[in-house]
Protein backbone atom coordinates (compact mmCIF):
# COMPACT_ATOMS: atom_id res chain seq x y z
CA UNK A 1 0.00 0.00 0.00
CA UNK A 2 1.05 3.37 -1.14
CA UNK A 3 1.66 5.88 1.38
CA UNK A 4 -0.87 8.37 -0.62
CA UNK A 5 -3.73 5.67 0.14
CA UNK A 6 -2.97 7.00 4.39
CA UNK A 7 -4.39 10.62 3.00
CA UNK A 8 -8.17 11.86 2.65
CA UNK A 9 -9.00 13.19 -0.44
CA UNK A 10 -10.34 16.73 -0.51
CA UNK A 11 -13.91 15.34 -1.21
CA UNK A 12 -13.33 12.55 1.44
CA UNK A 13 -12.31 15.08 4.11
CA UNK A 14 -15.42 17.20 3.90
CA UNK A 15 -17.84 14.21 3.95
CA UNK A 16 -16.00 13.25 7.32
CA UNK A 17 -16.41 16.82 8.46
CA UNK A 18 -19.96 17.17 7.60
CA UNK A 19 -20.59 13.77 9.25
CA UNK A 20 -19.03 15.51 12.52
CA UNK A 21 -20.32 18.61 12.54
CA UNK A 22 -24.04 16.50 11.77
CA UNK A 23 -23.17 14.22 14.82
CA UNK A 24 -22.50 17.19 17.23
CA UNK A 25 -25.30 18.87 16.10
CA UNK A 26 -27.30 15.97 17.01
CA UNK A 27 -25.53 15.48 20.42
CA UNK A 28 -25.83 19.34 21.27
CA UNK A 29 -29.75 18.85 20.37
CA UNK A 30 -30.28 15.95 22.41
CA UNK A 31 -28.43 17.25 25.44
CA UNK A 32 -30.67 20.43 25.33
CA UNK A 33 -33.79 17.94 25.42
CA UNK A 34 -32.57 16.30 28.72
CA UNK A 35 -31.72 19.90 30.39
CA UNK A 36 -35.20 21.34 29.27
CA UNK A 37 -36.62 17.89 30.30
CA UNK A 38 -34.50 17.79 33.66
CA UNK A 39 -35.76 21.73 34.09
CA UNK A 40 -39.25 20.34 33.42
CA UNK A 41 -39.06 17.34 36.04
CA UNK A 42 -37.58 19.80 38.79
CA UNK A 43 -40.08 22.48 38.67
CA UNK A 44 -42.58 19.40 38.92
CA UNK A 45 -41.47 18.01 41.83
CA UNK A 46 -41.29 21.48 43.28
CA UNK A 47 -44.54 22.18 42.56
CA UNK A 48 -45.53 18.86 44.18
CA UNK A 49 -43.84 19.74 47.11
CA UNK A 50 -45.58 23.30 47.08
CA UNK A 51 -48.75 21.40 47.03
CA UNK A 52 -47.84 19.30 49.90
CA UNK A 53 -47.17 22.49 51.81
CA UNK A 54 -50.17 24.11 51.17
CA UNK A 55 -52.16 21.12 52.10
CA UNK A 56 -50.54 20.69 55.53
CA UNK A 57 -50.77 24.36 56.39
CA UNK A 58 -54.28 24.32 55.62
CA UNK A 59 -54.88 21.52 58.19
CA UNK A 60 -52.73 22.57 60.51
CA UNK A 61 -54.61 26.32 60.18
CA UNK A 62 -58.17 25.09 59.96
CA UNK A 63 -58.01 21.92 62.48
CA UNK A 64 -55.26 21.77 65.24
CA UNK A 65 -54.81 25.73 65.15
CA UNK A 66 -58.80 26.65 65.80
CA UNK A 67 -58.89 23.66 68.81
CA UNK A 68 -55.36 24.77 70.25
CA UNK A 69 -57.48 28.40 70.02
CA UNK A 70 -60.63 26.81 72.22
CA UNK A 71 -58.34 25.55 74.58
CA UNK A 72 -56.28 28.64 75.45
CA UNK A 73 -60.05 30.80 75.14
CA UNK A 74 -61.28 28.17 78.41
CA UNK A 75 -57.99 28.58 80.26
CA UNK A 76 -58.25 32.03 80.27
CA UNK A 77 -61.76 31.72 81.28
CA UNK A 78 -61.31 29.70 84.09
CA UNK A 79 -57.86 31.54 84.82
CA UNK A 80 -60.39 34.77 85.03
CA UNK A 81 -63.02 33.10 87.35
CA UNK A 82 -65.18 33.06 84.49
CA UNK A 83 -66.02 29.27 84.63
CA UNK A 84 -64.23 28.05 87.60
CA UNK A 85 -63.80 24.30 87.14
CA UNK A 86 -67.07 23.71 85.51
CA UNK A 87 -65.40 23.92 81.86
CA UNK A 88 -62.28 21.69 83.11
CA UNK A 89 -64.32 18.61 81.21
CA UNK A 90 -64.52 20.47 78.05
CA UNK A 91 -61.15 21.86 78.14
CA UNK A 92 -59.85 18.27 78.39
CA UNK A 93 -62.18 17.11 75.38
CA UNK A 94 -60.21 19.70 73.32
CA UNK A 95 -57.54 18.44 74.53
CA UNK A 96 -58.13 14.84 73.72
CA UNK A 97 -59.65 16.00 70.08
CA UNK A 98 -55.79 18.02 69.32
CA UNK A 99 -53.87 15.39 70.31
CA UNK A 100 -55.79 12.99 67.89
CA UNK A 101 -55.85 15.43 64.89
CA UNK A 102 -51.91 15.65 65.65
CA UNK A 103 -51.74 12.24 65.80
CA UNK A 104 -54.00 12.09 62.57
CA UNK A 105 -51.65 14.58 60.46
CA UNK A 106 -48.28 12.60 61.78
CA UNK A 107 -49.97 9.27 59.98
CA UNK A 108 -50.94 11.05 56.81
CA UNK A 109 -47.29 12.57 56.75
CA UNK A 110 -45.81 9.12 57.61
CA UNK A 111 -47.69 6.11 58.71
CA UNK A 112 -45.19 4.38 61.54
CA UNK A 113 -46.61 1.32 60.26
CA UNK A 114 -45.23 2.03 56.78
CA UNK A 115 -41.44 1.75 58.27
CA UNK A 116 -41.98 -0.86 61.05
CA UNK A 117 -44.22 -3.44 59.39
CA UNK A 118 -44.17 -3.08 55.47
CA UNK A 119 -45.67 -1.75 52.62
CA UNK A 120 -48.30 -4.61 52.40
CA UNK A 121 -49.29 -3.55 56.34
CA UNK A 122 -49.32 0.30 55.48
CA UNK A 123 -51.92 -0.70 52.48
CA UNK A 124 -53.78 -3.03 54.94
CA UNK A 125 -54.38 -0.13 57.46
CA UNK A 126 -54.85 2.58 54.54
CA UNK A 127 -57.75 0.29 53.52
CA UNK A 128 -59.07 -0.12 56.74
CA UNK A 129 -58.63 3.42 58.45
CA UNK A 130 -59.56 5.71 55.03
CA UNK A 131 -63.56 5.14 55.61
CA UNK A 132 -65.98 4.72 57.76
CA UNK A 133 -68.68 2.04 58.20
CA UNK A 134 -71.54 4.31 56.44
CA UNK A 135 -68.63 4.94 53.87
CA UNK A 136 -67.84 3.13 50.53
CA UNK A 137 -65.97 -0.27 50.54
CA UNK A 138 -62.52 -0.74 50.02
CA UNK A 139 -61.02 -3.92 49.12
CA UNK A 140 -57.22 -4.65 48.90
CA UNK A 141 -55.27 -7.56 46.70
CA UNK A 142 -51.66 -7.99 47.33
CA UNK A 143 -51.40 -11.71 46.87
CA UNK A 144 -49.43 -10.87 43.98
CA UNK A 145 -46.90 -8.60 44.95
CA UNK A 146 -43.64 -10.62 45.57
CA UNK A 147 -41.02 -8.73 45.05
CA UNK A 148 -39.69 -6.86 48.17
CA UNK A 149 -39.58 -3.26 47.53
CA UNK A 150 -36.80 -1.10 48.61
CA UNK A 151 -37.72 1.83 50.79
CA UNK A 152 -38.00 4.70 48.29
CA UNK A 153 -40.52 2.48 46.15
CA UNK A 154 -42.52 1.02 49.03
CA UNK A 155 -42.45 4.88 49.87
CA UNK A 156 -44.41 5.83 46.72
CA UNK A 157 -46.91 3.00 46.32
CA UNK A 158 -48.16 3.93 49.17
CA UNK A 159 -48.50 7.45 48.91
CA UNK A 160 -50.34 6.89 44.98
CA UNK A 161 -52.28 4.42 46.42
CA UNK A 162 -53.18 7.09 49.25
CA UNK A 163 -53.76 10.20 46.64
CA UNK A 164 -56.03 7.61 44.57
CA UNK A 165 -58.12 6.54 47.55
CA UNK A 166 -58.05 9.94 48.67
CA UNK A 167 -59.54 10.83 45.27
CA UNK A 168 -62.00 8.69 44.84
CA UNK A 169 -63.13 9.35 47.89
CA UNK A 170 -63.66 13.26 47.95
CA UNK A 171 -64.73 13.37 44.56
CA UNK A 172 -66.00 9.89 43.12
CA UNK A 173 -69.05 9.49 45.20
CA UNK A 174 -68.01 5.78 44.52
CA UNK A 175 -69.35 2.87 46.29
CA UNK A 176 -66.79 0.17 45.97
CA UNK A 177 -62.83 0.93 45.62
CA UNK A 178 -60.62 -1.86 44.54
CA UNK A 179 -56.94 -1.58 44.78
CA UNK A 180 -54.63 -4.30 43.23
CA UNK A 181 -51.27 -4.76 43.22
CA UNK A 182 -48.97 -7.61 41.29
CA UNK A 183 -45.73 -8.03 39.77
CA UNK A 184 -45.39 -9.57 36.12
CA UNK A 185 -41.84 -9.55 34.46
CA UNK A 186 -40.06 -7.13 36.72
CA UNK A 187 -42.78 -4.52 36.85
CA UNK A 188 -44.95 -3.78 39.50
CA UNK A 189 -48.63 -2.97 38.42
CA UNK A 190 -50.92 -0.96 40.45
CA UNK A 191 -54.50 -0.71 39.63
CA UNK A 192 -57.28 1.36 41.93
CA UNK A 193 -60.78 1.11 40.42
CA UNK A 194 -63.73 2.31 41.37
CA UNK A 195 -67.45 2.51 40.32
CA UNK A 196 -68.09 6.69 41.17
CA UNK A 197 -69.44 9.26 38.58
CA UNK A 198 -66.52 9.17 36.41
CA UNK A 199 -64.98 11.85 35.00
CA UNK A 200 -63.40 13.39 31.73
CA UNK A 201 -60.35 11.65 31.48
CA UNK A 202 -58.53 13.50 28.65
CA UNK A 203 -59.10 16.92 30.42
CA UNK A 204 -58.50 16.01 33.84
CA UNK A 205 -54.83 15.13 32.10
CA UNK A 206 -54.41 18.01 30.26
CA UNK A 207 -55.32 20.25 33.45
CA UNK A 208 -52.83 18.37 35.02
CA UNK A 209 -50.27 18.86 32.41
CA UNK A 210 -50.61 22.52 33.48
CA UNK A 211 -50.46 21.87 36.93
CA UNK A 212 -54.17 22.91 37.49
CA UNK A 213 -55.16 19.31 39.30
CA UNK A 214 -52.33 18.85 41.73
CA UNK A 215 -53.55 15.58 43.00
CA UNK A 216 -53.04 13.65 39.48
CA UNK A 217 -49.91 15.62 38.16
CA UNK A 218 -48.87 14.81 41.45
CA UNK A 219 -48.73 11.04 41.10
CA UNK A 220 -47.82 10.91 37.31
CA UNK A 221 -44.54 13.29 38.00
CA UNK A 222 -43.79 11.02 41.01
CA UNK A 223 -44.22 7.56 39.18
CA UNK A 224 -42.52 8.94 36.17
CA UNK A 225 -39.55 10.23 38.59
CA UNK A 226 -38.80 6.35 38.85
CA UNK A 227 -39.07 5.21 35.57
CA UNK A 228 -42.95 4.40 35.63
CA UNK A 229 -46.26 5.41 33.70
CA UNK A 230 -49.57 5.96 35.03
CA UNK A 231 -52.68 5.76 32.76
CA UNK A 232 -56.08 6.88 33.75
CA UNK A 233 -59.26 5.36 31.98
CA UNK A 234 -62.67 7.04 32.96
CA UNK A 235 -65.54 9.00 31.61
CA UNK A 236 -69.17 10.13 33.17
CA UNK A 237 -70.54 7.94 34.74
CA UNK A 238 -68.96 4.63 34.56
CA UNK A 239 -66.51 5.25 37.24
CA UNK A 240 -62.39 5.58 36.92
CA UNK A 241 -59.66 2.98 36.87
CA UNK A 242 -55.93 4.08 37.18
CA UNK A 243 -53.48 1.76 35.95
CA UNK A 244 -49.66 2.47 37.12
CA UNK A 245 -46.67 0.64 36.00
CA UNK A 246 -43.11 0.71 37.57
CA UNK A 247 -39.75 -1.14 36.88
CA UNK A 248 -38.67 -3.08 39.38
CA UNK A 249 -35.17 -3.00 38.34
CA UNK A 250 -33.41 0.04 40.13
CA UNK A 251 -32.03 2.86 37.66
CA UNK A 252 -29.56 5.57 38.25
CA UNK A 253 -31.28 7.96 35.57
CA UNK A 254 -35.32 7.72 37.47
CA UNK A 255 -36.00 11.47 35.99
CA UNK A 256 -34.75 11.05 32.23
CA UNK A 257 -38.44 8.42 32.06
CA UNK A 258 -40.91 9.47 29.71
């Protein structure tokens, strides 16, 4: 071989430099797609976190505040001579009722159950504490679930099986809830149906895409955080079925999902 044949022609040289210059165009283009996406997933989960916030402060304003208010309005009475001891037994009622909202907004923020039993304990006493006996019926299938979750993951099955009970509670005026979970081929599916009014699907997603329904952008940007999709399937009147999927296998890159 001749040592010319070592040496690009002119017309080979600027094929290979349009080839690079093509290929770092394309590199340059997709790395702006993961920033804007990684921008997109950030002010998400901020915005979920604002949500969270807001929620708790409202609770904390409208429930323990006003009853830690009644109690220091009879102790001043009685401090004043105003009611002597007669109001001591109502004083301690408000008493009783802030310790148990306290106790009620330390479950909701982190069910001790969750860490010291399991997830499939947590569901058991989400299905079991989330209604009444004049309320609709919840029924819960974990049989198969087999897989043992890590702690992040257990973390938010719970808390989308919580926001979807939660939901179809407030807003489904739903008779029977089912929640399922099973594993099949490394995933975990979750599905939570339940036979309420229904609603319009496609809108309540596109709302949510704008972060106008914080309870469902809140559990698609949290499942999609770890690699997962959530699809919801409802319209008026023939009730709502949300069907989430999550990979099993652990990933270093949760927030690059789609």
């Amino acid at each position: 071989m001749s040592p010319e044949s070592y040496y690009l022609v002119p017309e080979q040289l600027s094929e290979q430099l349009q080839h690079l210059r093509l290929e770092q165009e394309r590199l340059f283009s997709r790395l702006q797609r993961g920033e804007s996406q990684s921008r997109r997933l950030a002010r998400s989960v901020w915005r979920v976190q604002e949500d969270e916030r807001r929620r708790l402060a409202r609770e904390l304003h409208d429930g323990l505040g006003q009853t830690l208010t009644a109690i220091r309005h009879r102790v001043e009475q009685m401090a004043n001579g105003g009611e002597g001891l007669s109001g001591l037994d109502e004083t301690l009622k408000l008493c009783d009722l802030a310790i148990a909202e306290t106790r009620a907004l330390a479950r909701n923020l982190r069910p001790q159950v969750l860490d010291d039993l399991g997830l499939q304990a947590a569901l058991q006493w989400l299905a079991r504490t989330a209604t009444n006996e004049l309320g609709p019926q919840i029924s819960l299938d974990v049989d198969g679930l087999k897989a043992t979750l890590d702690g992040e993951l257990a973390t938010l099955v719970f808390r989308v099986a919580q926001e979807s009970i939660n939901n179809a509670l407030k807003h489904a005026q739903a008779q029977l809830i089912a929640l399922r979970l099973y594993e099949r081929a490394g995933v975990l599916h979750i599905l939570v149906v339940d036979d309420g009014i229904g609603f319009d699907s496609d809108a309540a997603l596109a709302q949510a895409s704008q972060g106008m329904s914080s309870g469902l952008a809140s559990m698609r940007e949290r499942v999609r955080l770890f690699g997962g999709q959530l699809r919801v399937m409802s319209a008026a009147g023939e009730g709502t079925q949300l069907r989430i999927t999550l990979p099993l296998i652990d990933t270093d890159k949760p927030g690059l999902a789609t």
